[in-house]
PDB file of N, CA and C in Angstrom:
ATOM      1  N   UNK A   1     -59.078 -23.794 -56.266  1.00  0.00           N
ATOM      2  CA  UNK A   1     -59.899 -23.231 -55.206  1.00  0.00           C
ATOM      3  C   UNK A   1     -60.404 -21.859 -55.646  1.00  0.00           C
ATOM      4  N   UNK A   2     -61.550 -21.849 -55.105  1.00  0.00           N
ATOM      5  CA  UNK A   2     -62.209 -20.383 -55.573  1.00  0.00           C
ATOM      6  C   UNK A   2     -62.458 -19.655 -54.119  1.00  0.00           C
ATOM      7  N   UNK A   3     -62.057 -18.220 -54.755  1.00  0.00           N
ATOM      8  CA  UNK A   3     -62.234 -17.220 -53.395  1.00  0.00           C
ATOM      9  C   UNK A   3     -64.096 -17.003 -52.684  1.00  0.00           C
ATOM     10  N   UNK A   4     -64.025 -17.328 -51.472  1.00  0.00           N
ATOM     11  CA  UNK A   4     -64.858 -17.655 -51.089  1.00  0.00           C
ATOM     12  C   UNK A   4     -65.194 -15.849 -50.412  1.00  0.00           C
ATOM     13  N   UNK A   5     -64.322 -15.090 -49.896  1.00  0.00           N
ATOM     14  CA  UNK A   5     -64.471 -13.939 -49.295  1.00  0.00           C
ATOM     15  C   UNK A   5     -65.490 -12.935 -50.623  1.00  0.00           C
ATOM     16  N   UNK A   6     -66.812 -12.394 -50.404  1.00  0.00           N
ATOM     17  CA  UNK A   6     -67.042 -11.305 -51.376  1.00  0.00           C
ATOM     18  C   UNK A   6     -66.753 -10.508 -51.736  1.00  0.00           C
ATOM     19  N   UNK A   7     -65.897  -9.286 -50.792  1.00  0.00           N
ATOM     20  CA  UNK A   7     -65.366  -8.276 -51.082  1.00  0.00           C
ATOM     21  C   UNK A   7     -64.095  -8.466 -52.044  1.00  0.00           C
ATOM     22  N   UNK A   8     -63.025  -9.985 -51.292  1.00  0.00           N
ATOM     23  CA  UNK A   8     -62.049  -9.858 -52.568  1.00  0.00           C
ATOM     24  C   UNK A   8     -62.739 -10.371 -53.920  1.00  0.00           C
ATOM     25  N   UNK A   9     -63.676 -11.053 -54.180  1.00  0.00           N
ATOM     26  CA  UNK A   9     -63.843 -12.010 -55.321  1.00  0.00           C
ATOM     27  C   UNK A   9     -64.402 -10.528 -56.554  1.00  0.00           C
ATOM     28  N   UNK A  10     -65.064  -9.451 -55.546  1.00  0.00           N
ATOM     29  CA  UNK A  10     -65.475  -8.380 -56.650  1.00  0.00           C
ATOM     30  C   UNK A  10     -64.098  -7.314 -56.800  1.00  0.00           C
ATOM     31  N   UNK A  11     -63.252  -7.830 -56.165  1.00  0.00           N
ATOM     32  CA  UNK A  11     -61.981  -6.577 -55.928  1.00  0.00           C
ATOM     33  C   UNK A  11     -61.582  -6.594 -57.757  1.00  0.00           C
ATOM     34  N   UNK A  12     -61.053  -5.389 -58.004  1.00  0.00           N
ATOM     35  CA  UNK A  12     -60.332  -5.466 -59.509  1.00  0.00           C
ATOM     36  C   UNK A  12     -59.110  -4.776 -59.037  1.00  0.00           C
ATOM     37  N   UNK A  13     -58.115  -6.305 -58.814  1.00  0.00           N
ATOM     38  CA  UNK A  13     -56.930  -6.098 -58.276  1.00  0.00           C
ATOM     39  C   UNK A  13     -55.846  -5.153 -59.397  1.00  0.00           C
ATOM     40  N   UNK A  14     -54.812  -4.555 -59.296  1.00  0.00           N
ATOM     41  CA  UNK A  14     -53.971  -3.991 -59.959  1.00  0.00           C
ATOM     42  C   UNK A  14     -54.592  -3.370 -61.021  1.00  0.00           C
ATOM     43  N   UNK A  15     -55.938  -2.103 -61.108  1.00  0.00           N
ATOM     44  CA  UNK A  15     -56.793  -1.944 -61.602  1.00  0.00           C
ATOM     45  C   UNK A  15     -55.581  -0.808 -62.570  1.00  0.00           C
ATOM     46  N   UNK A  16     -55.201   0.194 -61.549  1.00  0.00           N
ATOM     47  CA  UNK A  16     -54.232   1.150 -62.047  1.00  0.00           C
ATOM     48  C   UNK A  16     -53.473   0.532 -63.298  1.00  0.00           C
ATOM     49  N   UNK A  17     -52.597  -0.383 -63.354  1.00  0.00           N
ATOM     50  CA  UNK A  17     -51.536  -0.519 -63.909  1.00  0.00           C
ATOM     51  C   UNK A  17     -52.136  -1.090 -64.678  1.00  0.00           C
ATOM     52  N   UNK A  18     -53.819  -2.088 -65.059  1.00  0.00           N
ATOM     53  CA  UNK A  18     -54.093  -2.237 -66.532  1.00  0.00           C
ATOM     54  C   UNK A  18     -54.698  -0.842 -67.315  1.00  0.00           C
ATOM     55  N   UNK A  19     -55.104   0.415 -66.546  1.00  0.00           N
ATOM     56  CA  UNK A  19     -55.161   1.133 -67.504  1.00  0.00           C
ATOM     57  C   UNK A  19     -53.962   1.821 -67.590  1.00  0.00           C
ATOM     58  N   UNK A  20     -53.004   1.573 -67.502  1.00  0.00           N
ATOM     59  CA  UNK A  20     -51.648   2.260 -68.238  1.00  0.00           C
ATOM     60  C   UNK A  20     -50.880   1.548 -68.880  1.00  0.00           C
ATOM     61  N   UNK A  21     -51.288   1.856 -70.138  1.00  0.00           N
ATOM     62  CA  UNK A  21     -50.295   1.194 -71.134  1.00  0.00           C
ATOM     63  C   UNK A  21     -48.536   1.106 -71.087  1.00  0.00           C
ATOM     64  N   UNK A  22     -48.447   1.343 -69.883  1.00  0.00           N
ATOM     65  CA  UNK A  22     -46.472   1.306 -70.017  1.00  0.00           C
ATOM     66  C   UNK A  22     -46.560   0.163 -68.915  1.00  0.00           C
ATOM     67  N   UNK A  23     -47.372  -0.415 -68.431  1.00  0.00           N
ATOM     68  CA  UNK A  23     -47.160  -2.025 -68.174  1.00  0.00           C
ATOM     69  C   UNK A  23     -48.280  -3.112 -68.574  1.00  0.00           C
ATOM     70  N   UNK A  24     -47.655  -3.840 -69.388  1.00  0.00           N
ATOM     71  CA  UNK A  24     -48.162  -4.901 -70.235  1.00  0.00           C
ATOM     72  C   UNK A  24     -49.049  -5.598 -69.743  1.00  0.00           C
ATOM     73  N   UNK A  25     -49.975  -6.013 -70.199  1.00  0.00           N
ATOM     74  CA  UNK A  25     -51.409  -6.235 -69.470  1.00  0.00           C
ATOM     75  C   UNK A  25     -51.193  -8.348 -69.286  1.00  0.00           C
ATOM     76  N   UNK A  26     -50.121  -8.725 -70.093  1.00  0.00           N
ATOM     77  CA  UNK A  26     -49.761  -9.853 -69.575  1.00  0.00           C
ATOM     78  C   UNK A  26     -48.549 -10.668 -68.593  1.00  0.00           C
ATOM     79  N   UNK A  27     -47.937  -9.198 -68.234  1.00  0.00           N
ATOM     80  CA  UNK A  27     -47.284  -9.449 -66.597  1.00  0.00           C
ATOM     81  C   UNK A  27     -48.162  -8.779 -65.231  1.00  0.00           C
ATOM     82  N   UNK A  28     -49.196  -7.435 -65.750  1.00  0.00           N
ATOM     83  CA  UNK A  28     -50.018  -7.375 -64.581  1.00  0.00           C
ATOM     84  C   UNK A  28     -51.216  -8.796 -64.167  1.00  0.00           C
ATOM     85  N   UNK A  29     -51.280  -9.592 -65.685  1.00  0.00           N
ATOM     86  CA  UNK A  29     -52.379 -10.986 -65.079  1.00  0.00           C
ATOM     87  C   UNK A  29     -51.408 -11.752 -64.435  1.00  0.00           C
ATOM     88  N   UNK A  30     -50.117 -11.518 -64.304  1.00  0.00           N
ATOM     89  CA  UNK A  30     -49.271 -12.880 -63.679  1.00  0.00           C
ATOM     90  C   UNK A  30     -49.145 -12.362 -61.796  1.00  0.00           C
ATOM     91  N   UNK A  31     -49.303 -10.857 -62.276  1.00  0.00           N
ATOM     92  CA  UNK A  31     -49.512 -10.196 -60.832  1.00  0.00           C
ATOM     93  C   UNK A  31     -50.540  -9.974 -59.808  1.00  0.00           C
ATOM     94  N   UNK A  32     -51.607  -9.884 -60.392  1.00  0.00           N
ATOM     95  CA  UNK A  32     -53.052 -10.210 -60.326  1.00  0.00           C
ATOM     96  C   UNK A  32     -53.059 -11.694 -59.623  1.00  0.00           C
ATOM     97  N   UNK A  33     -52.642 -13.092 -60.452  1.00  0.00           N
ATOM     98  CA  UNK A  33     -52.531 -14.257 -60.065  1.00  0.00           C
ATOM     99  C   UNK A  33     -52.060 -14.072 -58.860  1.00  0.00           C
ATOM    100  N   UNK A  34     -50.726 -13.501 -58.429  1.00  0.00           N
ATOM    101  CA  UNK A  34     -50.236 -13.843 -57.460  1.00  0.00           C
ATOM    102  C   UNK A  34     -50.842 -13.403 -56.428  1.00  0.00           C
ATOM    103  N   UNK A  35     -51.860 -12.139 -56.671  1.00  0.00           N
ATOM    104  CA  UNK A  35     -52.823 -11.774 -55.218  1.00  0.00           C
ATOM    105  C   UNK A  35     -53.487 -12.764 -55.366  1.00  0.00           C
ATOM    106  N   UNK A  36     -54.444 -12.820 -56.164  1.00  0.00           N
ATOM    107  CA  UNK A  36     -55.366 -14.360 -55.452  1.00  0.00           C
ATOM    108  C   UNK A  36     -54.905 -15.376 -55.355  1.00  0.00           C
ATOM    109  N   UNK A  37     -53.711 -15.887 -55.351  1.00  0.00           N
ATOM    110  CA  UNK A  37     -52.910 -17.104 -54.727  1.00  0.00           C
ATOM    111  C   UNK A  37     -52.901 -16.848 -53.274  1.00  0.00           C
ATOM    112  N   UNK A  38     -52.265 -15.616 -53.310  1.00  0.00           N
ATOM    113  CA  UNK A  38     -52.637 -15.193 -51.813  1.00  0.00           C
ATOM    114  C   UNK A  38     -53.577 -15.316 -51.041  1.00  0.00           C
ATOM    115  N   UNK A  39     -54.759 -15.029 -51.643  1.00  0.00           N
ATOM    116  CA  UNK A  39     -56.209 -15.287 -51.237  1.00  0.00           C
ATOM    117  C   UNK A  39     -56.710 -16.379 -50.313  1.00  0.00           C
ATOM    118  N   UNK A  40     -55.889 -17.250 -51.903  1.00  0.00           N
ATOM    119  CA  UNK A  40     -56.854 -18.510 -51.417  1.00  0.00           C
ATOM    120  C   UNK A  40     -56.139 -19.312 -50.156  1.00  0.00           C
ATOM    121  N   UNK A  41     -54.373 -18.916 -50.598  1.00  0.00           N
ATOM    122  CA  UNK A  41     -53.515 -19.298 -49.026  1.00  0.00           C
ATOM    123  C   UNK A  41     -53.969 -18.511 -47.808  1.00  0.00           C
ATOM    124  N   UNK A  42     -55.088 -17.446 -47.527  1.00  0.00           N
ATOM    125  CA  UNK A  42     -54.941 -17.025 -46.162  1.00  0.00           C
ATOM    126  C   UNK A  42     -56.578 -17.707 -46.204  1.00  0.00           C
ATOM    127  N   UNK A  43     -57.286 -17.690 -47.095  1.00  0.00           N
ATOM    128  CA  UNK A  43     -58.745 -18.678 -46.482  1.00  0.00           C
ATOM    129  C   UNK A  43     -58.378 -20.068 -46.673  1.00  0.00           C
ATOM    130  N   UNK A  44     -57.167 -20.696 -47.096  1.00  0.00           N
ATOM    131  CA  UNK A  44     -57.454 -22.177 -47.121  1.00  0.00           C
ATOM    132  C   UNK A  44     -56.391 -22.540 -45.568  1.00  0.00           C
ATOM    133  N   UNK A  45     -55.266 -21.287 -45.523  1.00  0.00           N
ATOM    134  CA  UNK A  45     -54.374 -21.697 -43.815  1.00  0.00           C
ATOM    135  C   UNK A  45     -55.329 -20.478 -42.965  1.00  0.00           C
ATOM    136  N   UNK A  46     -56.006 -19.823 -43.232  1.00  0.00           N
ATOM    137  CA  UNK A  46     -56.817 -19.031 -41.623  1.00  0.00           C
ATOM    138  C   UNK A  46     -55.446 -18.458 -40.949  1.00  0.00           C
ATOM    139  N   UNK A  47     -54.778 -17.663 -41.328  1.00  0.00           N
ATOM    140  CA  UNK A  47     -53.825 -17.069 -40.392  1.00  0.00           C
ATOM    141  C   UNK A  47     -54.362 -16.279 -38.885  1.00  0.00           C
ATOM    142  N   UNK A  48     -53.940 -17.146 -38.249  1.00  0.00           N
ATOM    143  CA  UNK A  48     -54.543 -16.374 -36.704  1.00  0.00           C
ATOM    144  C   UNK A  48     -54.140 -15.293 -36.054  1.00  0.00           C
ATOM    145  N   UNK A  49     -52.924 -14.554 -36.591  1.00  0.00           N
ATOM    146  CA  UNK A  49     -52.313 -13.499 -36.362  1.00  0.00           C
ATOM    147  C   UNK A  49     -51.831 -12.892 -37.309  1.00  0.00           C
ATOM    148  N   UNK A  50     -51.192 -11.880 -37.045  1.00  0.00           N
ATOM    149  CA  UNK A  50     -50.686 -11.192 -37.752  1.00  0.00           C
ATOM    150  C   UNK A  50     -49.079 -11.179 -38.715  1.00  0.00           C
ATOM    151  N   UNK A  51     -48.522 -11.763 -37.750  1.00  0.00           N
ATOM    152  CA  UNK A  51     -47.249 -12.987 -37.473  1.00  0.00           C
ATOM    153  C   UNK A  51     -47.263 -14.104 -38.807  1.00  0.00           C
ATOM    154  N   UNK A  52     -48.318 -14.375 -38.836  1.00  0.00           N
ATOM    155  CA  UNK A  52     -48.767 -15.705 -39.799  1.00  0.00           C
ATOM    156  C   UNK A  52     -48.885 -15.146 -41.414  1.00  0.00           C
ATOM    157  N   UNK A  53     -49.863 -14.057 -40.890  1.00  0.00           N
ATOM    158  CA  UNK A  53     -50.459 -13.229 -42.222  1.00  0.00           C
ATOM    159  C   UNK A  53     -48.910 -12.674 -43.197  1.00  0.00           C
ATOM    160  N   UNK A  54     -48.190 -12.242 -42.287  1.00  0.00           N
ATOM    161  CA  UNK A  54     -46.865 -11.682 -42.633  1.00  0.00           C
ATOM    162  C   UNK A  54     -46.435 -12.943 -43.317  1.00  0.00           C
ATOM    163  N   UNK A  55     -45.982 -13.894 -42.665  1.00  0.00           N
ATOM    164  CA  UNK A  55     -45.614 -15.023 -43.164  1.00  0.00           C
ATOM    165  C   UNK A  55     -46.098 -15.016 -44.764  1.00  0.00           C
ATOM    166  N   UNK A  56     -47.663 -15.291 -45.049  1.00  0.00           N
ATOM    167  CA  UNK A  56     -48.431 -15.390 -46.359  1.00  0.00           C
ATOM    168  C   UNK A  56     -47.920 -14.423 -47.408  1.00  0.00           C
ATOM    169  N   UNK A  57     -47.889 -12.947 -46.656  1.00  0.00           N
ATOM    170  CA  UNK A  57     -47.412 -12.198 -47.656  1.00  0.00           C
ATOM    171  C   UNK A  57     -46.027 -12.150 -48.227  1.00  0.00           C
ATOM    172  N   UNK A  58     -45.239 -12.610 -47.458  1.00  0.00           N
ATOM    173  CA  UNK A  58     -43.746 -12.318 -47.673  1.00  0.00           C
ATOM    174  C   UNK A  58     -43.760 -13.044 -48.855  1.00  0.00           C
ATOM    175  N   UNK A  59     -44.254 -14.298 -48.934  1.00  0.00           N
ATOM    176  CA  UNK A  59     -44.229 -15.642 -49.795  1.00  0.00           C
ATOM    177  C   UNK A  59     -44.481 -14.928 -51.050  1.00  0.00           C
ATOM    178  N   UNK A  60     -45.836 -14.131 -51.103  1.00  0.00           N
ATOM    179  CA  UNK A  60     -46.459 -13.297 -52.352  1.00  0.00           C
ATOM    180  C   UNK A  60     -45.393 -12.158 -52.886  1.00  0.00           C
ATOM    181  N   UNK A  61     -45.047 -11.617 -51.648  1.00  0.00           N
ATOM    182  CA  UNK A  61     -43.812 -10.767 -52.273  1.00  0.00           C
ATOM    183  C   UNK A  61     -42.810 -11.095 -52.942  1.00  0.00           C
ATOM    184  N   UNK A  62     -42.173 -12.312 -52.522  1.00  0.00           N
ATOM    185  CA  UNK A  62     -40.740 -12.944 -53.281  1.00  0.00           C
ATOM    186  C   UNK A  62     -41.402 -13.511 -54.416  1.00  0.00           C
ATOM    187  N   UNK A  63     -42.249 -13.401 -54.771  1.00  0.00           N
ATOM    188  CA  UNK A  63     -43.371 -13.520 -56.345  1.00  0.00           C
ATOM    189  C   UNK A  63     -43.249 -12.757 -57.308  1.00  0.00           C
ATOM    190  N   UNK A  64     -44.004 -11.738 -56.450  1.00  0.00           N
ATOM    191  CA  UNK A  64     -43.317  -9.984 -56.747  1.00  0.00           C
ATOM    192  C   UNK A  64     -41.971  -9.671 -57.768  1.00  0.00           C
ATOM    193  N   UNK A  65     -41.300  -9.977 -56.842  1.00  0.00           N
ATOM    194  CA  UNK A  65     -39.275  -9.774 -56.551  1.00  0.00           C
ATOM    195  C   UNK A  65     -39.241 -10.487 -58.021  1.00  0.00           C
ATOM    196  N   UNK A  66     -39.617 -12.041 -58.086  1.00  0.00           N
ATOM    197  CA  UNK A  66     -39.139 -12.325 -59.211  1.00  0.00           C
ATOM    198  C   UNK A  66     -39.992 -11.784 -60.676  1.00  0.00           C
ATOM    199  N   UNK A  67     -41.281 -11.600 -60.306  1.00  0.00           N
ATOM    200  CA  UNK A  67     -42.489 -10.672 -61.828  1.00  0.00           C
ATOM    201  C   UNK A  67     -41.468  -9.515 -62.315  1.00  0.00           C
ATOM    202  N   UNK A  68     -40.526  -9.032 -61.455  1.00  0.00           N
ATOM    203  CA  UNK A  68     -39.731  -7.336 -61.924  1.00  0.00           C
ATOM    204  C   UNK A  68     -39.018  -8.190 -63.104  1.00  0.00           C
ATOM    205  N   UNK A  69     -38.223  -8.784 -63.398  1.00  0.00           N
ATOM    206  CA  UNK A  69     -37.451  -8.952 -64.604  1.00  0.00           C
ATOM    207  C   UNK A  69     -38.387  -9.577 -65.542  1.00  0.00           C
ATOM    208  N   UNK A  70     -39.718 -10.317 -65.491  1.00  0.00           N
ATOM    209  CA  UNK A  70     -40.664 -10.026 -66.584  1.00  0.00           C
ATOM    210  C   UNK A  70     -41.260  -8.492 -66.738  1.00  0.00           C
ATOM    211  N   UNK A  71     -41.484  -7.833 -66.127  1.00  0.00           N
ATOM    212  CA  UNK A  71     -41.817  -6.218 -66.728  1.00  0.00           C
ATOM    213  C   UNK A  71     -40.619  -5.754 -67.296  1.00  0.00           C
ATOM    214  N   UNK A  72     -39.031  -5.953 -66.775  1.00  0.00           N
ATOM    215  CA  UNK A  72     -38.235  -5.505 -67.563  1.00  0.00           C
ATOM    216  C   UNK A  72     -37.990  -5.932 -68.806  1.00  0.00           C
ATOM    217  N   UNK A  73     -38.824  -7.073 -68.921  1.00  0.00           N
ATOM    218  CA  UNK A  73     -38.272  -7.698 -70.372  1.00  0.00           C
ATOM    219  C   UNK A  73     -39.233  -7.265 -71.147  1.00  0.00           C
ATOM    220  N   UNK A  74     -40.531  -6.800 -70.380  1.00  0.00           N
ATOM    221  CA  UNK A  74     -41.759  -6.559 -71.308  1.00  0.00           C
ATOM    222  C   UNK A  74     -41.114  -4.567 -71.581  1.00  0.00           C
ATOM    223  N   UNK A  75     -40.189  -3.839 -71.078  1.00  0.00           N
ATOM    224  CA  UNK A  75     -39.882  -3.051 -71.164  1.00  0.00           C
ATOM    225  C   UNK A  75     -40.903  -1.774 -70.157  1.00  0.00           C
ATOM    226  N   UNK A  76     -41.148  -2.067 -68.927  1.00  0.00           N
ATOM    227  CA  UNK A  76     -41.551  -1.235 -68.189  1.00  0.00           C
ATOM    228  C   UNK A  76     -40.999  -2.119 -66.530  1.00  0.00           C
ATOM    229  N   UNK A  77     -41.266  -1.952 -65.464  1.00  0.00           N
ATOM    230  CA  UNK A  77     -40.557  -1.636 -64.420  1.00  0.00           C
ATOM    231  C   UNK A  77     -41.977  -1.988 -63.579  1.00  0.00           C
ATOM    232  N   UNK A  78     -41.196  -2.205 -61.953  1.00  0.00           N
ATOM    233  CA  UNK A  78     -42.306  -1.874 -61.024  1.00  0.00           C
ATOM    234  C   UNK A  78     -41.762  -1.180 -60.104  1.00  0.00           C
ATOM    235  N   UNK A  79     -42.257   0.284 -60.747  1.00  0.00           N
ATOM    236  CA  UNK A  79     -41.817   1.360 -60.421  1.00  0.00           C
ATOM    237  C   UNK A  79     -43.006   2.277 -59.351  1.00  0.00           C
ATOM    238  N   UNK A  80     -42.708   3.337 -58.806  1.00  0.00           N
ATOM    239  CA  UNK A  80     -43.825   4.548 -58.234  1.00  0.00           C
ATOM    240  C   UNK A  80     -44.911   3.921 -58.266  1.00  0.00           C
ATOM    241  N   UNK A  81     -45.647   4.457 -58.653  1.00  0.00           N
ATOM    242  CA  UNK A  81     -47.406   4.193 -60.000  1.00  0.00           C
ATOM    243  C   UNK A  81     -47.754   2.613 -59.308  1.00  0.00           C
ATOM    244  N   UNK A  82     -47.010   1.497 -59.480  1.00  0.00           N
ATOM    245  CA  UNK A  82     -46.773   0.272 -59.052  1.00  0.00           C
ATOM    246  C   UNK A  82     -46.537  -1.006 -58.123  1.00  0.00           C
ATOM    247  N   UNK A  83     -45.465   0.315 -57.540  1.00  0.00           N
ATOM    248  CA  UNK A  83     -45.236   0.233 -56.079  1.00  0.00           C
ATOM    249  C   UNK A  83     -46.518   0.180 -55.213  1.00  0.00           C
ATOM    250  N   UNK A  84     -46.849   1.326 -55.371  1.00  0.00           N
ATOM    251  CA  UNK A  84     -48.080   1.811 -54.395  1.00  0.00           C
ATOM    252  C   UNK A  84     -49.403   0.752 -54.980  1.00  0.00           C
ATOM    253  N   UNK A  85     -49.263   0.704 -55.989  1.00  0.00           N
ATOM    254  CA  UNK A  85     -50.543  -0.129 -56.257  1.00  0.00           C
ATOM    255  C   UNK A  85     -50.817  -1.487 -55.660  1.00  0.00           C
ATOM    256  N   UNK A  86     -49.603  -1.804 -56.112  1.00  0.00           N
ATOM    257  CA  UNK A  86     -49.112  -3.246 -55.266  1.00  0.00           C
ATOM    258  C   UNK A  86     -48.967  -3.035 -53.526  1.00  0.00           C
ATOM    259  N   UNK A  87     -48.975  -2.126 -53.318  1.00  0.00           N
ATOM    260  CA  UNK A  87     -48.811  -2.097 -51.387  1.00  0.00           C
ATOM    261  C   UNK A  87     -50.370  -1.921 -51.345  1.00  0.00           C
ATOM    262  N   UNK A  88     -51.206  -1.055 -52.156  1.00  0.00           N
ATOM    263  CA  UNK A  88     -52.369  -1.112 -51.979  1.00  0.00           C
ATOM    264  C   UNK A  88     -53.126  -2.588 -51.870  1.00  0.00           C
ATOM    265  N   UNK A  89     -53.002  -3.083 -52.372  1.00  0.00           N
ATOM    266  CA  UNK A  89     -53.952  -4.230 -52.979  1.00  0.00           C
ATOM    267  C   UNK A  89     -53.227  -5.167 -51.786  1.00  0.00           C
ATOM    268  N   UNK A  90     -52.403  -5.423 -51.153  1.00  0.00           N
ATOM    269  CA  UNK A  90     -51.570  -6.285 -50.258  1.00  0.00           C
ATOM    270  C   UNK A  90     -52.436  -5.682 -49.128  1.00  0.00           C
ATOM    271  N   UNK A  91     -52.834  -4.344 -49.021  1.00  0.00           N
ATOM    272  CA  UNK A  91     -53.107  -4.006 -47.533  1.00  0.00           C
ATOM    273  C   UNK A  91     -54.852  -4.273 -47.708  1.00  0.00           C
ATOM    274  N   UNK A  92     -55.184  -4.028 -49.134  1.00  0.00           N
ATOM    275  CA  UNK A  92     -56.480  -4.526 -49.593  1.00  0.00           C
ATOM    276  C   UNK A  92     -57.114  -5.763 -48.444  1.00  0.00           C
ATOM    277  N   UNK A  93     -56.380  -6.651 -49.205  1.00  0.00           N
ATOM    278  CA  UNK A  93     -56.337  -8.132 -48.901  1.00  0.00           C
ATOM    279  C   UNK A  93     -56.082  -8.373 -47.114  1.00  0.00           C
ATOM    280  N   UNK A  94     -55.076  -7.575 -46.851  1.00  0.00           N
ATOM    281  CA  UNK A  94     -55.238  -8.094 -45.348  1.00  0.00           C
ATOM    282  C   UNK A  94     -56.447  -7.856 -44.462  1.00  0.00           C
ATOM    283  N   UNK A  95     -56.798  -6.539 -44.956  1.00  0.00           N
ATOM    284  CA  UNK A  95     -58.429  -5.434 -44.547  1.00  0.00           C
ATOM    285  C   UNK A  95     -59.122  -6.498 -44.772  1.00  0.00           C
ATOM    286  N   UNK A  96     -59.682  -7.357 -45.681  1.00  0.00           N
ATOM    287  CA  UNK A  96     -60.845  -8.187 -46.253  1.00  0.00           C
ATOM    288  C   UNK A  96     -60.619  -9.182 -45.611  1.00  0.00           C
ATOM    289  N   UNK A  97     -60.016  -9.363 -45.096  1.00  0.00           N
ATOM    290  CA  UNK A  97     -59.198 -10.844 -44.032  1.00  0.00           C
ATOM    291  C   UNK A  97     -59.373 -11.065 -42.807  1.00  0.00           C
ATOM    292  N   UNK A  98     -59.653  -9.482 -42.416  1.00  0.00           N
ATOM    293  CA  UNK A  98     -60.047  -8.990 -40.931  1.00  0.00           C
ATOM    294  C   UNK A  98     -58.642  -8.941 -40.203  1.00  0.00           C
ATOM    295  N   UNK A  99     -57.502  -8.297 -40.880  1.00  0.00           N
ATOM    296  CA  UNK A  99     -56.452  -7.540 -40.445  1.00  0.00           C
ATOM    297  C   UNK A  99     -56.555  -6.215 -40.379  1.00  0.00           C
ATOM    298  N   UNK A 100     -57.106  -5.081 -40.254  1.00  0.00           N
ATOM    299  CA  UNK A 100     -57.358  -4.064 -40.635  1.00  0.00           C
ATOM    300  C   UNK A 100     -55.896  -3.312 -40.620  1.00  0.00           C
ATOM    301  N   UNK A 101     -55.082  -3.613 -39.291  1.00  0.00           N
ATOM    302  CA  UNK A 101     -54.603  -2.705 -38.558  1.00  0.00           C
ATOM    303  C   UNK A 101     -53.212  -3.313 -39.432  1.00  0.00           C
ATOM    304  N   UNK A 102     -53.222  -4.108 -40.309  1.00  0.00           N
ATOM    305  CA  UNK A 102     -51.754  -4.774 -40.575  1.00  0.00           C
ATOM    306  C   UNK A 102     -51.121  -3.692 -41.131  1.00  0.00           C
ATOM    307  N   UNK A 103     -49.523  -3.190 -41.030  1.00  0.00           N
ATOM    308  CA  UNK A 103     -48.602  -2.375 -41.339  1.00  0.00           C
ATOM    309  C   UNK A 103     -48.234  -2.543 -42.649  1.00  0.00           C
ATOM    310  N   UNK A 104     -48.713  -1.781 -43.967  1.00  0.00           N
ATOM    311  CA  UNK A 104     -48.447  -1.943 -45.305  1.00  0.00           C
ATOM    312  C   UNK A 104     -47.078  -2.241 -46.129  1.00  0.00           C
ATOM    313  N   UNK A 105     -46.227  -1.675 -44.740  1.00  0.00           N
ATOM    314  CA  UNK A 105     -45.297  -1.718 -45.138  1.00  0.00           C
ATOM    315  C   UNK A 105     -44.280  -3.653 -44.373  1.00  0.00           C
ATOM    316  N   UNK A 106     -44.624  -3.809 -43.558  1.00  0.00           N
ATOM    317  CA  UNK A 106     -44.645  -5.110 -42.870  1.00  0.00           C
ATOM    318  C   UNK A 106     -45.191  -6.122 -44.040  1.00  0.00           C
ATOM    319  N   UNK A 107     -46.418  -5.906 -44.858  1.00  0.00           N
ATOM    320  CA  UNK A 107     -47.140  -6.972 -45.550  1.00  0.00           C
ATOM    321  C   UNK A 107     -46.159  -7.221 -46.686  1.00  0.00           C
ATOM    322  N   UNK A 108     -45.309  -6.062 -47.006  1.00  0.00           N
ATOM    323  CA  UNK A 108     -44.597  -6.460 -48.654  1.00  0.00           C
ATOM    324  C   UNK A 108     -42.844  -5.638 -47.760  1.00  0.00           C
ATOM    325  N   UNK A 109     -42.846  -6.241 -46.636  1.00  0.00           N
ATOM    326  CA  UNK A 109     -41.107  -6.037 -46.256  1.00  0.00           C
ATOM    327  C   UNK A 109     -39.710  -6.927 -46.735  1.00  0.00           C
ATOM    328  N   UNK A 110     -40.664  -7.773 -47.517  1.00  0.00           N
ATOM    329  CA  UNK A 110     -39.302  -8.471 -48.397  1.00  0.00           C
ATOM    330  C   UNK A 110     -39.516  -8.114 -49.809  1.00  0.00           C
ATOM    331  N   UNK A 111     -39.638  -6.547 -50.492  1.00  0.00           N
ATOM    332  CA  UNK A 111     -39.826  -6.355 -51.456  1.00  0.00           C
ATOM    333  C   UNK A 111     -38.155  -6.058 -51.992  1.00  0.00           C
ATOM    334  N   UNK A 112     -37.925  -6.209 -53.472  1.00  0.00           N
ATOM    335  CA  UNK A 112     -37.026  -5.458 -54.027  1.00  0.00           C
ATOM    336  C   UNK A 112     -36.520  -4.828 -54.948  1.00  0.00           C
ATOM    337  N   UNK A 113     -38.316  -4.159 -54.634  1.00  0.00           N
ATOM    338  CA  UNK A 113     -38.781  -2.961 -55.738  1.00  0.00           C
ATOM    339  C   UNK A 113     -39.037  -1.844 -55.300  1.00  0.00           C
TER     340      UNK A 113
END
């Protein structure tokens, strides 16, 4: 499935962390993947609330949870710098969804990073 929304399809998700060379530019594409998996799960289920949307993300997060021991193996972390990038791009995605108001911290509350 291809992202049908414009704003995400031009987004350059986890833009930060490919220009910094202390995380490997082939666990940020596995991270990248997992936002537009996301994508295509909130335009292919239409989450009608917010409730739902949470639901979508949590799923993306325990994605997340498991990508940390590939950066540790690639020898960098998802750390600060990362964190935030990744809460960014989660709250990105809900904004482009027509969540505006969703709680950034609610969208990635099963993180354990």
């Amino acid at each position: 499935m291809s992202i049908t929304n414009q704003q995400v399809a031009g987004h350059a998700f986890l833009r930060a962390l490919y220009e910094d060379g202390y995380y490997p530019d082939h666990v940020v594409d596995r991270g990248r993947a997992i936002l537009l998996r996301l994508c295509e799960r909130i335009e292919a289920e239409r989450p009608a609330d917010l409730p739902a949307l949470y639901a979508l993300t949590d799923a993306a997060t325990e994605e997340f949870n498991t990508l940390e021991a590939e950066f540790e193996a690639a020898g960098s972390e998802i750390e600060t710098v990362a964190r935030e990038e990744i809460a960014e791009d989660f709250s990105f995605v809900a904004s482009a969804y027509g969540f505006p108001h969703a709680d950034t911290e609610e969208l990635i509350a099963v993180r354990e990073w």
